[in-house]
N, C-alpha and C. Protein backbone atom coordinates (compact mmCIF):
# COMPACT_ATOMS: atom_id res chain seq x y z
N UNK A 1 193.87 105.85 151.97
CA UNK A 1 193.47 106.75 150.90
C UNK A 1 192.35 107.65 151.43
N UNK A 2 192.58 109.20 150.98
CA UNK A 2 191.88 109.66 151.67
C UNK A 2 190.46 110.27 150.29
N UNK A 3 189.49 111.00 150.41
CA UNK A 3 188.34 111.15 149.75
C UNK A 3 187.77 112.85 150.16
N UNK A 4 187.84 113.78 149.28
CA UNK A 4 186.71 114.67 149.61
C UNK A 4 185.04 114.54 149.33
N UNK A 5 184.30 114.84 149.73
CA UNK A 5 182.80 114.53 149.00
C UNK A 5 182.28 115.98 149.10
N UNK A 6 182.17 116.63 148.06
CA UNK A 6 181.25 117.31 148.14
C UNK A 6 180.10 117.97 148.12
N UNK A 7 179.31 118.68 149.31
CA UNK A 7 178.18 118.55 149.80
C UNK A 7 177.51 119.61 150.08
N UNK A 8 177.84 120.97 149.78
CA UNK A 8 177.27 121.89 149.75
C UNK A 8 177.57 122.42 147.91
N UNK A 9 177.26 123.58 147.47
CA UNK A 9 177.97 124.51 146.33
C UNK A 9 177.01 124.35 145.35
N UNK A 10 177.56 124.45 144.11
CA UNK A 10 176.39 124.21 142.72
C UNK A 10 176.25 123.03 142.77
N UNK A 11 174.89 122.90 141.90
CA UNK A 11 174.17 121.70 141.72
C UNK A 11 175.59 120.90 141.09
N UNK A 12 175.93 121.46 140.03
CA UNK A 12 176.46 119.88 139.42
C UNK A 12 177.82 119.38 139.59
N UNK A 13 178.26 120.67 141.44
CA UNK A 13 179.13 119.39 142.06
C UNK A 13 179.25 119.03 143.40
N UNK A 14 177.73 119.19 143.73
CA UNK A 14 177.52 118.55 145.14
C UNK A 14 177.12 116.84 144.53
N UNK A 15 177.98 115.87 145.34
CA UNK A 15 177.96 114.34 145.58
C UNK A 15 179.17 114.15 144.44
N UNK A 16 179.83 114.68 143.84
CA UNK A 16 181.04 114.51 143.49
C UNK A 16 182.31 113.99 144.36
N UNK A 17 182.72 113.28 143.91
CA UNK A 17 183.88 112.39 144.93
C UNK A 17 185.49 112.51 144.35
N UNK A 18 185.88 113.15 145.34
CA UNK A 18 187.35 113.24 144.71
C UNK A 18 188.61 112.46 145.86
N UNK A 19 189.56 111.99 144.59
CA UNK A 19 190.62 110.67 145.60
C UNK A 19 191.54 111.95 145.84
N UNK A 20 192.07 111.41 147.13
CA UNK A 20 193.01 112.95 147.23
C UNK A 20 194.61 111.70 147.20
N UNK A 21 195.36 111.58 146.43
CA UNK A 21 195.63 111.05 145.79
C UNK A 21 197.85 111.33 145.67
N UNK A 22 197.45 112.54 145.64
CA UNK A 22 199.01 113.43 146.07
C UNK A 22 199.27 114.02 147.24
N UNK A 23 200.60 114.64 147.40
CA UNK A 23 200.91 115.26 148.62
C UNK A 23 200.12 116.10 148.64
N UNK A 24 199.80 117.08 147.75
CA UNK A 24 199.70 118.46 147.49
C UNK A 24 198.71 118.32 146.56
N UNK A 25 197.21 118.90 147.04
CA UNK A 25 196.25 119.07 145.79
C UNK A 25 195.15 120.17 146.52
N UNK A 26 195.43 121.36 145.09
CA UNK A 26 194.91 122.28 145.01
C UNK A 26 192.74 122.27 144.83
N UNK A 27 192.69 123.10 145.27
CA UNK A 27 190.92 123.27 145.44
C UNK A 27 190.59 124.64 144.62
N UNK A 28 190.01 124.39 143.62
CA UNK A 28 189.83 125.98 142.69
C UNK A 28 188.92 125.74 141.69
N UNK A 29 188.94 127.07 141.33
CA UNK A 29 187.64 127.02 139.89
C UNK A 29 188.53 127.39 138.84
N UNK A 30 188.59 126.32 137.86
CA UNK A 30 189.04 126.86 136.65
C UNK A 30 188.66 127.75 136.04
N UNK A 31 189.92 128.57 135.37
CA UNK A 31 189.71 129.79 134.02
C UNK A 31 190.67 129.00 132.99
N UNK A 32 190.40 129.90 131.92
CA UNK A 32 191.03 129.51 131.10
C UNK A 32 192.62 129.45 130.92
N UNK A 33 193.04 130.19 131.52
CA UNK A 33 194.82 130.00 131.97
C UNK A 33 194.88 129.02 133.28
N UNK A 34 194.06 128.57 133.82
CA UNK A 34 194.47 128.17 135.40
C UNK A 34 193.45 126.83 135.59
N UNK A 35 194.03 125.74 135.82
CA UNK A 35 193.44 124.20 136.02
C UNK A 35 193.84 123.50 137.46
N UNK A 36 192.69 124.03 138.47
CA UNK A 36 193.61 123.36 139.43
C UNK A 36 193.22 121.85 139.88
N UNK A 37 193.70 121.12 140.51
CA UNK A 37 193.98 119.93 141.32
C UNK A 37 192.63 118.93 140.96
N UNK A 38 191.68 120.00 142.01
CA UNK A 38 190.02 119.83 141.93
C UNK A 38 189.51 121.12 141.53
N UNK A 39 188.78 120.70 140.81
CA UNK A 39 187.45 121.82 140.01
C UNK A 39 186.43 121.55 140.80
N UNK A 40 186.22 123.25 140.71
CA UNK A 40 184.70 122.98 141.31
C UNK A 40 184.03 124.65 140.70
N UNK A 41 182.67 124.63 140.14
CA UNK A 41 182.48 125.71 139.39
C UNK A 41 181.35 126.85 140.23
N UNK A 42 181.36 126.68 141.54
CA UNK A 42 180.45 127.52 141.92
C UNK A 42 181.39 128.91 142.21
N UNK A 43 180.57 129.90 141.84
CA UNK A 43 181.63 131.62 141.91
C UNK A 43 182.07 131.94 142.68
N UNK A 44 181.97 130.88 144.19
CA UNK A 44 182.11 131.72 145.40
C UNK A 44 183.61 131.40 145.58
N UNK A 45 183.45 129.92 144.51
CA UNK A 45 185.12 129.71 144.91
C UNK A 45 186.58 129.82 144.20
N UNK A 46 187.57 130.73 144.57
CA UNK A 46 188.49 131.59 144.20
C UNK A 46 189.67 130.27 143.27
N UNK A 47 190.15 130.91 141.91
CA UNK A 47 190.91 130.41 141.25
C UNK A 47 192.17 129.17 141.85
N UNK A 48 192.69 129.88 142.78
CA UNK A 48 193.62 128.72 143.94
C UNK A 48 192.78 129.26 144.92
N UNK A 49 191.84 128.26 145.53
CA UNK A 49 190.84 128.04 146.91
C UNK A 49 191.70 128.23 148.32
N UNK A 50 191.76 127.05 148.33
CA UNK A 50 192.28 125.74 148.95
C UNK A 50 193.42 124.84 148.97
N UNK A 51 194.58 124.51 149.93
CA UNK A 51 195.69 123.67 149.64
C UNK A 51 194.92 122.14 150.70
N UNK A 52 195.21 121.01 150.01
CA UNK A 52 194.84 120.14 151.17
C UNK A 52 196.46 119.45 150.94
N UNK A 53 197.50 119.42 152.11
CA UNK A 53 198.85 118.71 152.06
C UNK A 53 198.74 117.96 153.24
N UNK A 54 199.13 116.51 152.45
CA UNK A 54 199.37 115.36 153.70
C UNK A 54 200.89 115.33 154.04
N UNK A 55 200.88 114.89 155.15
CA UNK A 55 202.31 114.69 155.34
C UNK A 55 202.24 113.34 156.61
N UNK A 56 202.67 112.24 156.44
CA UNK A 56 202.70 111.26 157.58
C UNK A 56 201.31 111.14 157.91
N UNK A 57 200.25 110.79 156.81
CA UNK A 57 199.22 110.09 157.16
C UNK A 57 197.90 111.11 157.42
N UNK A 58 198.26 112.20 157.49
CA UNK A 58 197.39 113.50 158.21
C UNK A 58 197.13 114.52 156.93
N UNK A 59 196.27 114.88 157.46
CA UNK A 59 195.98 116.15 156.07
C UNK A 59 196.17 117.61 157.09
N UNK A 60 196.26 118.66 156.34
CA UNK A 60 196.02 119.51 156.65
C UNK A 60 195.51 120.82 155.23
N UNK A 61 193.99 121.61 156.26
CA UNK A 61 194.18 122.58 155.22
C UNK A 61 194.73 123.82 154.69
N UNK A 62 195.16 124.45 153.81
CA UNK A 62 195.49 125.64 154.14
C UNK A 62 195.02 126.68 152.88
N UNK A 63 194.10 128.05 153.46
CA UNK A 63 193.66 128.79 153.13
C UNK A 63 194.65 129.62 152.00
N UNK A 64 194.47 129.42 150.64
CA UNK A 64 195.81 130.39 149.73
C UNK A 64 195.39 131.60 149.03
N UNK A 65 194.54 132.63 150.73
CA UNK A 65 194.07 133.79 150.63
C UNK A 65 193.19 134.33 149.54
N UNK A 66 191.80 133.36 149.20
CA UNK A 66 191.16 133.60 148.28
C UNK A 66 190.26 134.55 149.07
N UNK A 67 189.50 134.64 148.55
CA UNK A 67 188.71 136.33 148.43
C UNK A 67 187.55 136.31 149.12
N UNK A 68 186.93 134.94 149.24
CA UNK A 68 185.73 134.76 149.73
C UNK A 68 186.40 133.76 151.18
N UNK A 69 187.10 133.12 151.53
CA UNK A 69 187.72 132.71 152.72
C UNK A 69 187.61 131.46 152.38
């Protein structure tokens, strides 16, 4: 089982612990039409962030061309 921790961003979600849990889980800041995977509320980070997909034990990330990189 794998774990993000996060450790930089806004105060109230640095030391937040997330189970990464599925194949496929999205990294974003919610709006009100859009809930992704993991929340995280600092501005820098774009509605779909982040893809983290395991496949055979391994993660990989992939960038889903947000605005700030």
């Amino acid at each position: 089982m794998a774990f993000i921790i996060v450790k930089k961003g806004d105060a109230e979600d640095i030391g937040k612990i997330f189970t990464l849990s599925k194949a496929s889980t999205v990294i974003g800041r919610r709006t009100p039409k859009y809930k992704p995977d993991i929340e995280l509320s600092d501005e820098a980070v774009s509605r779909r962030h982040v893809e983290i997909v395991e496949q055979d034990g391994r993660y990989q990330l992939r960038d889903l061309g947000s605005t700030n990189g």
